[in-house]
N, C-alpha and C. Protein backbone atom coordinates (compact mmCIF):
# COMPACT_ATOMS: atom_id res chain seq x y z
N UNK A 1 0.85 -1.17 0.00
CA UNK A 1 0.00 0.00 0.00
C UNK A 1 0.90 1.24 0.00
N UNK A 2 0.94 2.04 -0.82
CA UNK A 2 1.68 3.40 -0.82
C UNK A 2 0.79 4.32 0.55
N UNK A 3 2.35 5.35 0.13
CA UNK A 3 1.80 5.91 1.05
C UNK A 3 0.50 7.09 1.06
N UNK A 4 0.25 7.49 -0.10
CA UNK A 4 -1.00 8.71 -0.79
C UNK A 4 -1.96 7.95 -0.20
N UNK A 5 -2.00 6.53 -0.81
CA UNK A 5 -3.15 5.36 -0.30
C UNK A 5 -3.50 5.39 1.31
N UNK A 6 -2.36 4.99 2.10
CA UNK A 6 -2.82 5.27 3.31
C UNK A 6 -3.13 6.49 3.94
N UNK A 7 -2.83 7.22 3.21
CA UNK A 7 -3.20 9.07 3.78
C UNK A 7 -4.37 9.08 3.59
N UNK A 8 -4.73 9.11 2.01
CA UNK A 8 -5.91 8.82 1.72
C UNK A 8 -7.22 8.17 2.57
N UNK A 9 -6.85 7.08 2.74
CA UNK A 9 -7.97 6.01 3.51
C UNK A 9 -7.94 7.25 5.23
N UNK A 10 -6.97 7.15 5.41
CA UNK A 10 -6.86 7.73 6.95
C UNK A 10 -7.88 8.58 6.82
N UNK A 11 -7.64 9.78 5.91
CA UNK A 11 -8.55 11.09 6.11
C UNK A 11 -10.23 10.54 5.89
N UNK A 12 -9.94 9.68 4.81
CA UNK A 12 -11.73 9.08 4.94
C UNK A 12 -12.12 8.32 5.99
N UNK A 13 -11.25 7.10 6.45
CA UNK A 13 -11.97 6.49 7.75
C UNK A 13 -12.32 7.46 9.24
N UNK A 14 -11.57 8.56 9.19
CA UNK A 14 -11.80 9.28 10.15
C UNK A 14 -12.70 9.96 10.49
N UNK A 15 -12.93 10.29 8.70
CA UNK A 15 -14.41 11.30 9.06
C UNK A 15 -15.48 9.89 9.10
N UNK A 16 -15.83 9.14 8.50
CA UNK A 16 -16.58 8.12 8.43
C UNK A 16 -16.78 7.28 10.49
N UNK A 17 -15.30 8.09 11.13
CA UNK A 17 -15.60 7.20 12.23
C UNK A 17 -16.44 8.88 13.16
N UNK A 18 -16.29 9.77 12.96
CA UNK A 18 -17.13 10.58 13.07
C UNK A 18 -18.69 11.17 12.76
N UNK A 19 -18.80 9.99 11.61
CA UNK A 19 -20.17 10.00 10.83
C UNK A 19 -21.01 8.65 12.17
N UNK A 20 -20.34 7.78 11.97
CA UNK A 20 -20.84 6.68 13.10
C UNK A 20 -20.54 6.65 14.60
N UNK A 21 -19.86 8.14 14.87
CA UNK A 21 -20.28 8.76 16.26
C UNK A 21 -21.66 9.24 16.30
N UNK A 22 -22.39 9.56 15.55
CA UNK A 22 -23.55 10.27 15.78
C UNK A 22 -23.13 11.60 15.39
N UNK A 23 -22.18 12.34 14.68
CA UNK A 23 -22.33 13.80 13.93
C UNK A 23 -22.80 13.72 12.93
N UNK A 24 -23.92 14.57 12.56
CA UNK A 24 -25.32 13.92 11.76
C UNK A 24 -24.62 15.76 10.94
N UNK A 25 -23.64 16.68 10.79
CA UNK A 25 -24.04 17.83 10.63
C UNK A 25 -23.39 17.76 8.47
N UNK A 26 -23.97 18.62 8.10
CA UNK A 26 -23.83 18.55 6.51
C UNK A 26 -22.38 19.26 6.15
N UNK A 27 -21.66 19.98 7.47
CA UNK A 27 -19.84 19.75 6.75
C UNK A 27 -19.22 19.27 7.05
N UNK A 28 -19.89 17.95 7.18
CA UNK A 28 -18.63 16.30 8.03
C UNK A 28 -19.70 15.51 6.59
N UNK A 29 -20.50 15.21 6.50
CA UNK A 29 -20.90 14.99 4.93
C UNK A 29 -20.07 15.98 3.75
N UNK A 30 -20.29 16.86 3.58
CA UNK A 30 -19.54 17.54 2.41
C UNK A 30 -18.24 16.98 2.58
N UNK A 31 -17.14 17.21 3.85
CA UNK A 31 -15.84 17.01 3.95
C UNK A 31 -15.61 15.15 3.70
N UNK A 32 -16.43 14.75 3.80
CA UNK A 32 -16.65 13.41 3.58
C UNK A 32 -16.54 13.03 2.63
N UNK A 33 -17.41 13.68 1.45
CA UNK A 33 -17.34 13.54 0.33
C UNK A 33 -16.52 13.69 -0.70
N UNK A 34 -16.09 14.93 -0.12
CA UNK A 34 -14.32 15.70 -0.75
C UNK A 34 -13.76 14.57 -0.81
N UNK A 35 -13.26 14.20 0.47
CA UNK A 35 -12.24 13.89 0.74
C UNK A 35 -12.04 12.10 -0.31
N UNK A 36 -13.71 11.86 -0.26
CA UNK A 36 -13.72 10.48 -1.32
C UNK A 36 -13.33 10.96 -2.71
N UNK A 37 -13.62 12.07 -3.50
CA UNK A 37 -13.88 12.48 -4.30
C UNK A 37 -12.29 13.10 -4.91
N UNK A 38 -11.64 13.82 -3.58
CA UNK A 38 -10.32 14.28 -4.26
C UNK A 38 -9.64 13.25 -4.20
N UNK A 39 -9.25 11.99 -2.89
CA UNK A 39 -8.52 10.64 -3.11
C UNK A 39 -8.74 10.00 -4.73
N UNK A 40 -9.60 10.08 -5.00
CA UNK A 40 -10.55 9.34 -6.11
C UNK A 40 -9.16 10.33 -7.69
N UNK A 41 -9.31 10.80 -7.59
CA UNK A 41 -9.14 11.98 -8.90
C UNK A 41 -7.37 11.86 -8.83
N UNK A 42 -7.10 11.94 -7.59
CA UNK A 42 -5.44 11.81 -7.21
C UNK A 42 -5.05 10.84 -7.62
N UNK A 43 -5.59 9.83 -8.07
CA UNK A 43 -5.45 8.27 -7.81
C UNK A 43 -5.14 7.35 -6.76
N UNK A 44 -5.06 8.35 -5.55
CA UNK A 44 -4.82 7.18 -4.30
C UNK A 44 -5.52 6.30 -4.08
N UNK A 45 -7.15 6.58 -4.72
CA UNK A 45 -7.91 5.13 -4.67
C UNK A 45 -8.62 4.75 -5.91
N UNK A 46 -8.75 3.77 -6.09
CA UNK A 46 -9.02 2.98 -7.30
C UNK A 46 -10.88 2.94 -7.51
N UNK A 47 -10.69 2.80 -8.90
CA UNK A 47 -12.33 2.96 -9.18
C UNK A 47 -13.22 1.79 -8.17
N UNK A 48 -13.28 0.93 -7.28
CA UNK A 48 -13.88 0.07 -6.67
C UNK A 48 -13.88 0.63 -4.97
N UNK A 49 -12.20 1.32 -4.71
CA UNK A 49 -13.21 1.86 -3.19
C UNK A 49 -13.69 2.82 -3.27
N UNK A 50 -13.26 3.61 -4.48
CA UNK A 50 -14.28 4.93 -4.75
C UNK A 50 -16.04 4.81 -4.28
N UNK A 51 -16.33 3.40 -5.05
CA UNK A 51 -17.75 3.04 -5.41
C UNK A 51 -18.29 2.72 -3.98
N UNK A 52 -17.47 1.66 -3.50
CA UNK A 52 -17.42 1.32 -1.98
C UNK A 52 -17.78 2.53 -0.99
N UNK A 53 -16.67 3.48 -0.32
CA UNK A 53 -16.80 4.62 0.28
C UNK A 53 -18.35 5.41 -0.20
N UNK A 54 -18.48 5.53 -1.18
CA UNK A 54 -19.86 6.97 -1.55
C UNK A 54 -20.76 5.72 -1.58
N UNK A 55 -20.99 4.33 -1.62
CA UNK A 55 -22.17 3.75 -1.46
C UNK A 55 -22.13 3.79 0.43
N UNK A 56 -21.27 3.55 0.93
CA UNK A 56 -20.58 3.84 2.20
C UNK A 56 -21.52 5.12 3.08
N UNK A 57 -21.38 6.08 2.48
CA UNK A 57 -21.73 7.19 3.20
C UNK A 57 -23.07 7.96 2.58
N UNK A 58 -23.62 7.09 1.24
CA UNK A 58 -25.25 7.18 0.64
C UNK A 58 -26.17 6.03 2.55
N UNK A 59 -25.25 5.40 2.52
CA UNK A 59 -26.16 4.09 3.46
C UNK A 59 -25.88 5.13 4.63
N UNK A 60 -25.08 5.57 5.47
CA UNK A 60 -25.26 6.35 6.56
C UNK A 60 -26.15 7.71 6.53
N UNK A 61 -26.06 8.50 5.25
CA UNK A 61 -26.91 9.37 5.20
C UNK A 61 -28.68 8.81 4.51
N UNK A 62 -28.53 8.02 4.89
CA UNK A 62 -29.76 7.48 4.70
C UNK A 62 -30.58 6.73 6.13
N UNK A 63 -29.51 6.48 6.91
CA UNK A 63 -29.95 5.76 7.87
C UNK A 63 -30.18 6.74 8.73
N UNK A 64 -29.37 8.13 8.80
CA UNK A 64 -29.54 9.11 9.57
C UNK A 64 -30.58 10.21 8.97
N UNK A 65 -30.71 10.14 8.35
CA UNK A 65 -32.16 10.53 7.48
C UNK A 65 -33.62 9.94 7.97
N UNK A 66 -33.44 8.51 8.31
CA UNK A 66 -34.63 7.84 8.83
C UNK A 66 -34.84 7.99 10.29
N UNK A 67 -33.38 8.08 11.14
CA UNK A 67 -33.57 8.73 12.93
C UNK A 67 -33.67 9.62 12.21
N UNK A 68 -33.71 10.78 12.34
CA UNK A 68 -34.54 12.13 11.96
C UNK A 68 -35.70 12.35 11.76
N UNK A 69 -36.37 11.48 10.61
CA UNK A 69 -37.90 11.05 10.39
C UNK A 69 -38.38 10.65 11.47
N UNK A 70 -38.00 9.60 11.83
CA UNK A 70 -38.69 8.86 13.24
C UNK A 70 -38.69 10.03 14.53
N UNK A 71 -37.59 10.38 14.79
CA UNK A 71 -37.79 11.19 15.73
C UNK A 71 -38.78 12.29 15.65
N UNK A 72 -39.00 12.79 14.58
CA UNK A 72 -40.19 14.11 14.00
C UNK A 72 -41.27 13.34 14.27
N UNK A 73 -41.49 12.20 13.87
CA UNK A 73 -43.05 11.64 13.42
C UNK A 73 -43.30 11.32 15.53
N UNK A 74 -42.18 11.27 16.15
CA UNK A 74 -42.55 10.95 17.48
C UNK A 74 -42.81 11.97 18.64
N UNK A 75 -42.46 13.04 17.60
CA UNK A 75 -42.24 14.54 18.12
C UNK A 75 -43.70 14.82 17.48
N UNK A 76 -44.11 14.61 16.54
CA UNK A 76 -45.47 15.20 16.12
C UNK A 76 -46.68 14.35 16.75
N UNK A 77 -46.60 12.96 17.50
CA UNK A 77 -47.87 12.50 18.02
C UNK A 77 -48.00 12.95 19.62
């Protein structure tokens, strides 16, 4: 594994371990995304964890999308 590669992964698993702390806020998503998006373009990561990572963080912002819902719909009865 080079080293761009492991820089790379570092800066994404980190925010990703901040996404599955419970920081639900939209510039730990944006920086999230960057950070898949510029690794991606640099070539430190290859077209498959590219796909991996952003299906990665579609499934967390989706799951945190649904606590949100739920909590409103429990807040509105």
């Amino acid at each position: 594994m080079s080293r761009a590669h492991e820089t790379a992964l570092g800066m994404i698993d980190s925010r990703f371990a901040l996404l599955l702390a419970g920081n639900t806020s939209a510039q730990l998503h944006a920086e999230t995304s960057m950070a898949i998006e510029m690794a991606h373009a640099l070539g430190a990561i290859d077209i498959g964890e590219h796909q991996h990572y952003v299906a990665r963080l579609d499934r967390i912002l989706d799951r945190q999308h649904r606590d949100l819902m739920l909590k409103l719909e429990a807040y509105r009865a």
